[in-house]
PDB file of N, CA and C in Angstrom:
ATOM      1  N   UNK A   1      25.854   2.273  16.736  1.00  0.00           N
ATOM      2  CA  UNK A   1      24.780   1.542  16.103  1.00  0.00           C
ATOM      3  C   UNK A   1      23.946   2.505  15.260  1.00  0.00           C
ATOM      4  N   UNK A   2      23.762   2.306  14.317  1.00  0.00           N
ATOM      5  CA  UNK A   2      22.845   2.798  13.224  1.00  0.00           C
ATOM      6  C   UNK A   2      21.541   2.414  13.419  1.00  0.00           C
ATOM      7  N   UNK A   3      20.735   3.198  13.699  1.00  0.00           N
ATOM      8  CA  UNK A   3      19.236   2.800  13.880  1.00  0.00           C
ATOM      9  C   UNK A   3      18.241   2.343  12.879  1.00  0.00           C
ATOM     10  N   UNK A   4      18.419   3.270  11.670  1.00  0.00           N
ATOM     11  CA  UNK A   4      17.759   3.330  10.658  1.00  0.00           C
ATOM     12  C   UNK A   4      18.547   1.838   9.946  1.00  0.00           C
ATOM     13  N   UNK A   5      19.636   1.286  10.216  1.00  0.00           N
ATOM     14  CA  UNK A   5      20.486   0.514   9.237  1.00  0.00           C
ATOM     15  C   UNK A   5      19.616  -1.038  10.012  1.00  0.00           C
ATOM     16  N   UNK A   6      19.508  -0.879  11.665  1.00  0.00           N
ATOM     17  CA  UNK A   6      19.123  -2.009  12.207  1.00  0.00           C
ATOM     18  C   UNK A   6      17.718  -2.185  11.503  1.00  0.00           C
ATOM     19  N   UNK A   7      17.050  -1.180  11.577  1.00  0.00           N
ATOM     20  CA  UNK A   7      15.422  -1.929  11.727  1.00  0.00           C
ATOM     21  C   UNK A   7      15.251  -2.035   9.982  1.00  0.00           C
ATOM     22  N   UNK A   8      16.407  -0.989   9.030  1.00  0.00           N
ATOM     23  CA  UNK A   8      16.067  -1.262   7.621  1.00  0.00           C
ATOM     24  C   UNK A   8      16.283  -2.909   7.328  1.00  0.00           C
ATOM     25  N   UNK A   9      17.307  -3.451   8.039  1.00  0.00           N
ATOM     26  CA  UNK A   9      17.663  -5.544   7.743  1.00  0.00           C
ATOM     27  C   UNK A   9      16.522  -6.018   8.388  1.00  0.00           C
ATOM     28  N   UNK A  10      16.318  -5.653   9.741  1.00  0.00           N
ATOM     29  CA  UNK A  10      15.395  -6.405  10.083  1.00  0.00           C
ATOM     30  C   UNK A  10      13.740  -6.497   9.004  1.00  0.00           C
ATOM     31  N   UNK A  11      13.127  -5.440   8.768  1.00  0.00           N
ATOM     32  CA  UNK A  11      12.201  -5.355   8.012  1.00  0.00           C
ATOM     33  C   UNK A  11      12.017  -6.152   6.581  1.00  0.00           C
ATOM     34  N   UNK A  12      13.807  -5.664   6.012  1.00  0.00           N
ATOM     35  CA  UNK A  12      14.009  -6.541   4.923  1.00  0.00           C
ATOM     36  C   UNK A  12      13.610  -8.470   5.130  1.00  0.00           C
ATOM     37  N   UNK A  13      14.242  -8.846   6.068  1.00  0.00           N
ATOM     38  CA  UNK A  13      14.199 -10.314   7.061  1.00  0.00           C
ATOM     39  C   UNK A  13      13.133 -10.711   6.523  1.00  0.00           C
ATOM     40  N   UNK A  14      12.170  -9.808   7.481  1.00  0.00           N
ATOM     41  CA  UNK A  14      10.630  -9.839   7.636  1.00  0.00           C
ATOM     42  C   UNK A  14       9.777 -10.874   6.107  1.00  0.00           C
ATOM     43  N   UNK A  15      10.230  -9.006   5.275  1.00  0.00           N
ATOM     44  CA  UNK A  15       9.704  -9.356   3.772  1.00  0.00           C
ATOM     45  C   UNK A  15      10.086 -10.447   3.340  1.00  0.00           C
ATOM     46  N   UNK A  16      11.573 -10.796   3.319  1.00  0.00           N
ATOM     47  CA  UNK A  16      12.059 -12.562   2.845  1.00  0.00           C
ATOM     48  C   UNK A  16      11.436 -13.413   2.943  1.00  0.00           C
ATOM     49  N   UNK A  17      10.998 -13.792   4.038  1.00  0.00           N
ATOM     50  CA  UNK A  17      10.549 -14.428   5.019  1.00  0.00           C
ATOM     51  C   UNK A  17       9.096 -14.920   4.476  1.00  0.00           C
ATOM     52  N   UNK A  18       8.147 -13.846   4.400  1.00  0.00           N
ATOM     53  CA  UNK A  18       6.946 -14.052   3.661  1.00  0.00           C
ATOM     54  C   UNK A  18       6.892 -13.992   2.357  1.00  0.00           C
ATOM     55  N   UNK A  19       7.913 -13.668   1.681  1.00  0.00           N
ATOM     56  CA  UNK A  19       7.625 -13.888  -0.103  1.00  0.00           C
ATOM     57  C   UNK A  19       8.249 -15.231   0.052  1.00  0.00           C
ATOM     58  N   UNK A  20       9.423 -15.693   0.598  1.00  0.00           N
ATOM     59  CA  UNK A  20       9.816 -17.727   0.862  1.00  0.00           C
ATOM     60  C   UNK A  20       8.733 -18.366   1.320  1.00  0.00           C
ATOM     61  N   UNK A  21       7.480 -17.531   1.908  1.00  0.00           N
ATOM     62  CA  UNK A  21       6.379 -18.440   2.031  1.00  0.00           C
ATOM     63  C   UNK A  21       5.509 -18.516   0.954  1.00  0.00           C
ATOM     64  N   UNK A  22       5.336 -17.329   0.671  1.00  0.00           N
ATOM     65  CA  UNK A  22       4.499 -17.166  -0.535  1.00  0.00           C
ATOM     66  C   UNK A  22       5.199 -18.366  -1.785  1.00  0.00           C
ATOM     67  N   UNK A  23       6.594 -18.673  -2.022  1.00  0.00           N
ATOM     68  CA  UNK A  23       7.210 -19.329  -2.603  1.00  0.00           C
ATOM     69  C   UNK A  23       6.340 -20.441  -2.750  1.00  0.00           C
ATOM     70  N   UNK A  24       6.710 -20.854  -1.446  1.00  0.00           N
ATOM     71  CA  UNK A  24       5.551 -22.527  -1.132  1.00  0.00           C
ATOM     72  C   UNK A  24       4.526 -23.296  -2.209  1.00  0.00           C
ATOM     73  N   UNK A  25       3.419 -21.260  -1.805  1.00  0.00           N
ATOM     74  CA  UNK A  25       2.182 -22.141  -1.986  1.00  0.00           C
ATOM     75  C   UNK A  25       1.777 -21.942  -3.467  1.00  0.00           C
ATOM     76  N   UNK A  26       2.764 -20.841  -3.901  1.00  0.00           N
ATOM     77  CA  UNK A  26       2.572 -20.208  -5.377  1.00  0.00           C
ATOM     78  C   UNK A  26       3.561 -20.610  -6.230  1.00  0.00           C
ATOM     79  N   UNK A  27       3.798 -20.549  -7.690  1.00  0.00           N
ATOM     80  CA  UNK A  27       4.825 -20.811  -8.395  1.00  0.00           C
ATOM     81  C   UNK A  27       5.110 -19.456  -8.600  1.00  0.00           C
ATOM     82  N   UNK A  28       6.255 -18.823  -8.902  1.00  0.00           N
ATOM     83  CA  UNK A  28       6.921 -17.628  -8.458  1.00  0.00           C
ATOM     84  C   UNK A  28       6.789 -17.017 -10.141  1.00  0.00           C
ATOM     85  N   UNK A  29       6.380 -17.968 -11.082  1.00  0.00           N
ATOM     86  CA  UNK A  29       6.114 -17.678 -12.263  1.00  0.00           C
ATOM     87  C   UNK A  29       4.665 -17.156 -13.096  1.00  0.00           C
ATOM     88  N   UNK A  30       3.722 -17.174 -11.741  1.00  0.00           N
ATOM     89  CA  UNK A  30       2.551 -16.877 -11.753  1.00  0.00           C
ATOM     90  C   UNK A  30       1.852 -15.494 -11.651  1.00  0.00           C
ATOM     91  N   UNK A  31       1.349 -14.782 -12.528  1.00  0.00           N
ATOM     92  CA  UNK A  31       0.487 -14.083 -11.531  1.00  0.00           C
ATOM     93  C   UNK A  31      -0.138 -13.627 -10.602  1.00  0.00           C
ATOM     94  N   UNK A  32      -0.442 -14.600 -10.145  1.00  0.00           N
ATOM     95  CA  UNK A  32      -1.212 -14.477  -8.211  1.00  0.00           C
ATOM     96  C   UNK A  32       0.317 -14.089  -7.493  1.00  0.00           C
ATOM     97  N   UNK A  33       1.660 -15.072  -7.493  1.00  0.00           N
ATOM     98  CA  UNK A  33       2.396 -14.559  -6.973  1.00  0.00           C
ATOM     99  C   UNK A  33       3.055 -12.989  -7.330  1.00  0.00           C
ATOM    100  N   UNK A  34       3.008 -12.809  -8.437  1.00  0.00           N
ATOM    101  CA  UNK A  34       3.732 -11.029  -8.713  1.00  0.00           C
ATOM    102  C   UNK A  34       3.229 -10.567  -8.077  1.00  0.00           C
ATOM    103  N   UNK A  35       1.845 -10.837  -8.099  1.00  0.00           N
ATOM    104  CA  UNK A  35       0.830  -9.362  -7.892  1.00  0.00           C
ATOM    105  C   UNK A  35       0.887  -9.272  -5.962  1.00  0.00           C
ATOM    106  N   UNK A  36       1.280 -10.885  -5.485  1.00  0.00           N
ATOM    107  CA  UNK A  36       1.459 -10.285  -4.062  1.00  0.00           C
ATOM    108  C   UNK A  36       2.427 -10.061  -3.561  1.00  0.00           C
ATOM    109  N   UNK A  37       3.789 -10.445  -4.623  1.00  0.00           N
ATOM    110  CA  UNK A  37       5.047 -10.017  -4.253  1.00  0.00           C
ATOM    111  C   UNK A  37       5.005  -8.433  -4.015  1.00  0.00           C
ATOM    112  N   UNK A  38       4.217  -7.931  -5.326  1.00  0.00           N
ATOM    113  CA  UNK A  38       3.873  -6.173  -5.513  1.00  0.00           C
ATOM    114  C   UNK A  38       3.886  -5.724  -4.601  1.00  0.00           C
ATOM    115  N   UNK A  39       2.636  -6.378  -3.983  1.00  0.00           N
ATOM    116  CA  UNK A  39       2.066  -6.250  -2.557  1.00  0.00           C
ATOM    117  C   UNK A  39       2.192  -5.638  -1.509  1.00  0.00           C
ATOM    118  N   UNK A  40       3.252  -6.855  -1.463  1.00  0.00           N
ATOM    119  CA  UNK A  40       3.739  -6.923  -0.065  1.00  0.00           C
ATOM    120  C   UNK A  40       5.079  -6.054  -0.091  1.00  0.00           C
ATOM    121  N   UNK A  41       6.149  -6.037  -1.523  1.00  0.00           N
ATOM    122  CA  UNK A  41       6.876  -5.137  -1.302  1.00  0.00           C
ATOM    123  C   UNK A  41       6.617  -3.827  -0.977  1.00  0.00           C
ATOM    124  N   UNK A  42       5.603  -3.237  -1.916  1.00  0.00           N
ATOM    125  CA  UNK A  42       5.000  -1.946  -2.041  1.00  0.00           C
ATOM    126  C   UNK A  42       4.563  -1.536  -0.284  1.00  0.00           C
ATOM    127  N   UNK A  43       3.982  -2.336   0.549  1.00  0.00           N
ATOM    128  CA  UNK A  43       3.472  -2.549   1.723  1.00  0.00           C
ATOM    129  C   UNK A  43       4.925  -2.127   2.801  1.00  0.00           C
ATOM    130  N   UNK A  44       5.733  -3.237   2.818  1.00  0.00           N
ATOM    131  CA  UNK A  44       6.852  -3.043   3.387  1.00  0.00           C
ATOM    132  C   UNK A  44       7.878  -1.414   3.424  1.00  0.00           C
ATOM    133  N   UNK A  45       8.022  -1.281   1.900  1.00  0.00           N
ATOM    134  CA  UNK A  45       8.646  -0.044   1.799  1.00  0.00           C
ATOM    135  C   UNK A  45       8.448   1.383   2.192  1.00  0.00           C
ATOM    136  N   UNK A  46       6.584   1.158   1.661  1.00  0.00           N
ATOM    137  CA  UNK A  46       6.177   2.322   2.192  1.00  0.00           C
ATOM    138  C   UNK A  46       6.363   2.906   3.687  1.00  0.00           C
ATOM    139  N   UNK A  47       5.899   1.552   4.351  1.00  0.00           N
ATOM    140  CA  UNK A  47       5.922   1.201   6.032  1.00  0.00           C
ATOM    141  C   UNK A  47       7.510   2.076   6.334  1.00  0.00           C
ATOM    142  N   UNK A  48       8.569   1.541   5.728  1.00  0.00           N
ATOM    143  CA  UNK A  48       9.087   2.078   6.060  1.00  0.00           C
ATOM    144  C   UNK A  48       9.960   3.131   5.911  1.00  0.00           C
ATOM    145  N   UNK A  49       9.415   3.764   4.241  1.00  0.00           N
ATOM    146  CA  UNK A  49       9.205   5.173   4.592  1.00  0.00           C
ATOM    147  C   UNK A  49       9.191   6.173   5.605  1.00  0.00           C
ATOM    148  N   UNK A  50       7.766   5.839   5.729  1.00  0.00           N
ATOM    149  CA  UNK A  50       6.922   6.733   6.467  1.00  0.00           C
ATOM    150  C   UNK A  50       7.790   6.365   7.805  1.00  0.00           C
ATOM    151  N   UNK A  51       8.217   5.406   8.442  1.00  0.00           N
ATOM    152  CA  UNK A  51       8.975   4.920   9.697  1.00  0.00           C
ATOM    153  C   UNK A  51      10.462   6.123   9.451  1.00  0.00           C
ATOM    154  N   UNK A  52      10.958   6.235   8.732  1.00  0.00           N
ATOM    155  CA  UNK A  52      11.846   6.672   8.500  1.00  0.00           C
ATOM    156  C   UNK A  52      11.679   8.664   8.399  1.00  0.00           C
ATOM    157  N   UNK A  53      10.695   8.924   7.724  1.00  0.00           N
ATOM    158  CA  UNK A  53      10.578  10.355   7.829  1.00  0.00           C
ATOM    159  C   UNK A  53       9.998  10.853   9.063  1.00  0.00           C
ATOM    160  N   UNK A  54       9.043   9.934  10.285  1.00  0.00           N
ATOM    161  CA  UNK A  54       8.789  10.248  11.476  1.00  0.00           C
ATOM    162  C   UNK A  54      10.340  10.737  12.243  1.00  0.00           C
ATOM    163  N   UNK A  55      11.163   9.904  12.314  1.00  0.00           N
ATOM    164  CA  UNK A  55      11.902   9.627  12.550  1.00  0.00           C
ATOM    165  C   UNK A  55      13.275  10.761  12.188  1.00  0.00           C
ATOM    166  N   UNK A  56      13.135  11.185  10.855  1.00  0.00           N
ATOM    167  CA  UNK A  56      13.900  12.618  10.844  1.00  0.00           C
ATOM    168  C   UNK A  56      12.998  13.580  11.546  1.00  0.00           C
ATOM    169  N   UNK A  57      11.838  13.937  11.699  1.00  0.00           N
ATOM    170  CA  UNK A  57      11.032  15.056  11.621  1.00  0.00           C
ATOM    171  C   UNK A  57      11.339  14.644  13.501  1.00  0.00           C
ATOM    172  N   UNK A  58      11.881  13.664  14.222  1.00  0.00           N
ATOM    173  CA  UNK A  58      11.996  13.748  15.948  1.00  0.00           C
ATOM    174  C   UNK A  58      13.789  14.124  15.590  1.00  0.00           C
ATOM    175  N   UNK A  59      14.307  13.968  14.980  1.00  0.00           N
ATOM    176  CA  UNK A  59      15.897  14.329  14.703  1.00  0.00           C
ATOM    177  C   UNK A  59      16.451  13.238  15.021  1.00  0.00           C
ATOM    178  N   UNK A  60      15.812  12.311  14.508  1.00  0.00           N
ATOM    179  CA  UNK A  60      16.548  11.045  15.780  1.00  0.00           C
ATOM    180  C   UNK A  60      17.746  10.535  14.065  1.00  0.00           C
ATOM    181  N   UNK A  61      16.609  10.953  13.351  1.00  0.00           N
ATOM    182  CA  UNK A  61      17.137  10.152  11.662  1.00  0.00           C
ATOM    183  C   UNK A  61      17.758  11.513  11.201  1.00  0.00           C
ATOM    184  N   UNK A  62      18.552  11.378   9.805  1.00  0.00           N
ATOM    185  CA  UNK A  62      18.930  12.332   8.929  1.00  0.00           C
ATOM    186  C   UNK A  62      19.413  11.378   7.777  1.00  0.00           C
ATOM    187  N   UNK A  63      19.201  12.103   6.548  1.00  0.00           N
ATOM    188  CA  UNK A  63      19.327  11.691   4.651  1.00  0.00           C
ATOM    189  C   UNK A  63      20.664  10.920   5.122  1.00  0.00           C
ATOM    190  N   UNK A  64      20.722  10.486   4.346  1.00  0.00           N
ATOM    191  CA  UNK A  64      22.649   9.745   4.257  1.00  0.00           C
ATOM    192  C   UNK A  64      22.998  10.349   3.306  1.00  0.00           C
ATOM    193  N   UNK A  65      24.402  10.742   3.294  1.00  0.00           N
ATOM    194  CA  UNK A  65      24.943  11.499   1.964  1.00  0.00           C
ATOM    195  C   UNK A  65      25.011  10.822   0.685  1.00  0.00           C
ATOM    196  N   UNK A  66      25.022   9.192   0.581  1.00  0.00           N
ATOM    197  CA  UNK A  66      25.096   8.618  -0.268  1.00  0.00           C
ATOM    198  C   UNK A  66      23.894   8.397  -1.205  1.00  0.00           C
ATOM    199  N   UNK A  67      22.887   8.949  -0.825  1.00  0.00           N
ATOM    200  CA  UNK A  67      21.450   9.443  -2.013  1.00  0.00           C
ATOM    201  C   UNK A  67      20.708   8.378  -2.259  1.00  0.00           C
ATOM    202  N   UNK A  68      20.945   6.952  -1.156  1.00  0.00           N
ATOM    203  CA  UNK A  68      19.993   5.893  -1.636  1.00  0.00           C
ATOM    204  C   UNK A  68      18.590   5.823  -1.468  1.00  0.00           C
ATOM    205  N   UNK A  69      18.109   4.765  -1.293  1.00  0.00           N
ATOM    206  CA  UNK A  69      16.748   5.100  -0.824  1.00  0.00           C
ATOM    207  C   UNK A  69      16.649   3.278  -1.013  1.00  0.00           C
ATOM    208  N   UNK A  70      15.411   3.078   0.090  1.00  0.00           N
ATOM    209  CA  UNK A  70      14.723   1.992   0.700  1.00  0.00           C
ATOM    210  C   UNK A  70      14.614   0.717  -0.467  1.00  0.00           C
ATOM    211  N   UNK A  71      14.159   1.108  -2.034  1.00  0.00           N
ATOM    212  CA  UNK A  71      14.200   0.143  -2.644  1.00  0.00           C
ATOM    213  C   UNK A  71      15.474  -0.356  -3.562  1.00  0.00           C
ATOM    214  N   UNK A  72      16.409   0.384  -3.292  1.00  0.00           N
ATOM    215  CA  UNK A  72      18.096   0.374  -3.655  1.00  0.00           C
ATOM    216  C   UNK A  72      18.224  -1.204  -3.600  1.00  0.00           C
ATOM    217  N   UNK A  73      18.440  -1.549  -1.784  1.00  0.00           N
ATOM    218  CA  UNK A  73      18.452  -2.976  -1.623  1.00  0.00           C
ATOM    219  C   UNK A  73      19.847  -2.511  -0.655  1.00  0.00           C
ATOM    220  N   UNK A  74      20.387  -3.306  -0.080  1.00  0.00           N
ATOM    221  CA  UNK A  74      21.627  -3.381   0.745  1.00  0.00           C
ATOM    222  C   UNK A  74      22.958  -2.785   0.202  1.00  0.00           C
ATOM    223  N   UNK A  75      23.547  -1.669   0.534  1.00  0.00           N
ATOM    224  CA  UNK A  75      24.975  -0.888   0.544  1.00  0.00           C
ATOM    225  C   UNK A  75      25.492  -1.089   1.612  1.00  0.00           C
ATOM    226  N   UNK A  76      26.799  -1.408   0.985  1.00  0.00           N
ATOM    227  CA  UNK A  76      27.859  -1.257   1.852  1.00  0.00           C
ATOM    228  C   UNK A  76      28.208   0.403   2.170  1.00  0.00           C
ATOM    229  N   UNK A  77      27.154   0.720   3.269  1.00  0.00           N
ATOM    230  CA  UNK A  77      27.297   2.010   3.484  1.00  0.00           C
ATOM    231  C   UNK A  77      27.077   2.025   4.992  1.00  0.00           C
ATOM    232  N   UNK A  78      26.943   3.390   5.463  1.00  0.00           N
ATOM    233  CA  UNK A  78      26.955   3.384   7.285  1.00  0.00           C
ATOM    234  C   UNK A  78      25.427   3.249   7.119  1.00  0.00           C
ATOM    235  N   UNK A  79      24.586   3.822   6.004  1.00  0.00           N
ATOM    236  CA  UNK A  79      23.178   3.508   5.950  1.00  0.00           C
ATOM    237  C   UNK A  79      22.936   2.139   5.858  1.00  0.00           C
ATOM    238  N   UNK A  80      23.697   1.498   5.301  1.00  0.00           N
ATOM    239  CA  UNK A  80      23.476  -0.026   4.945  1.00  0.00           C
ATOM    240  C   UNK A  80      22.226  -0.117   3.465  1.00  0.00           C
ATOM    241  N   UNK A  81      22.064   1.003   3.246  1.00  0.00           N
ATOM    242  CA  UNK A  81      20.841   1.042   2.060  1.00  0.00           C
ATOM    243  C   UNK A  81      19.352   1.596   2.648  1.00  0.00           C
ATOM    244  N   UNK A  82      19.463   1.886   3.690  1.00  0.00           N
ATOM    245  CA  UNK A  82      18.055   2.505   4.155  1.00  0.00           C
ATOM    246  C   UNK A  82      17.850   3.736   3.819  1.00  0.00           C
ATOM    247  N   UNK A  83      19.070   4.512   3.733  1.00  0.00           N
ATOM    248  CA  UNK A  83      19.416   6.118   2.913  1.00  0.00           C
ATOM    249  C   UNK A  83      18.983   7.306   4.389  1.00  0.00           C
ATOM    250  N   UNK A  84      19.337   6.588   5.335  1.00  0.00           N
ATOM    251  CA  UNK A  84      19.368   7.034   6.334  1.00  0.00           C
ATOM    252  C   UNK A  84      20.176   6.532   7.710  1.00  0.00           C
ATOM    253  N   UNK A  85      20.784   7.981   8.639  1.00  0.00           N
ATOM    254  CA  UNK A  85      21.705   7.370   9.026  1.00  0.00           C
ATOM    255  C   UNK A  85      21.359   8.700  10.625  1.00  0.00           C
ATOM    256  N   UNK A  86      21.676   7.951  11.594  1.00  0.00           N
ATOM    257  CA  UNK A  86      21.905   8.870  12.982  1.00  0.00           C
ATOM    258  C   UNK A  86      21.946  10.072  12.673  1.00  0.00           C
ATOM    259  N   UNK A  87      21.018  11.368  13.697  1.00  0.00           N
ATOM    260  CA  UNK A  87      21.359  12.419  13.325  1.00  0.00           C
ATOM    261  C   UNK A  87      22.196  12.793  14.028  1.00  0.00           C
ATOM    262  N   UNK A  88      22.455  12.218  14.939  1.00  0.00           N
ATOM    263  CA  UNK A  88      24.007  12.442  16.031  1.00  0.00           C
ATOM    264  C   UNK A  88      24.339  10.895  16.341  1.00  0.00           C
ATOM    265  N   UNK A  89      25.346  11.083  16.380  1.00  0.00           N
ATOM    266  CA  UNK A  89      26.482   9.710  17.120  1.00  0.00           C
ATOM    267  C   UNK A  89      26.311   9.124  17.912  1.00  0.00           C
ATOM    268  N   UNK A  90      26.039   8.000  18.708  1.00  0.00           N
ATOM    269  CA  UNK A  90      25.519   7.496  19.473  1.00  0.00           C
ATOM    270  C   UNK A  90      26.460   6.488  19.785  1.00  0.00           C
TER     271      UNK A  90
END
């Protein structure tokens, strides 16, 4: 199991989840909605950033060789697109 690959979908989920709400109440062609799509992406990613470099700095994480990174979006990789992957085998 890939750690960094689980909680990178789940988080992604998350974000779906509340910009399909935001959908609702906003027209997706609006202003008010960009600016909280911004938001909330900008919010999410960072989050998990920073989740992600704790996480090398305990050795639990390490870079993935494939050079992605968090706002890539989903690879068919062992990272899955989080650009991080086990620092040992598990």
């Amino acid at each position: 199991m890939q750690i960094a690959k689980a909680i990178y979908l789940k988080e992604l989920a998350v974000m779906k989840k509340i910009l399909d709400l935001l959908a609702f109440k906003f027209d997706q062609r609006t202003n008010e909605f960009k600016y909280m799509k911004k938001q909330i992406m900008d919010y999410f990613y960072d989050t998990l950033n920073n989740k992600f470099r704790y996480l090398v700095n305990l050795k639990i994480l390490k870079k993935c060789d494939c050079g992605t990174n968090v706002r890539k979006g989903y690879r068919k990789c062992k990272c899955g697109g989080s650009g991080f992957v086990n620092f040992k085998d598990i």
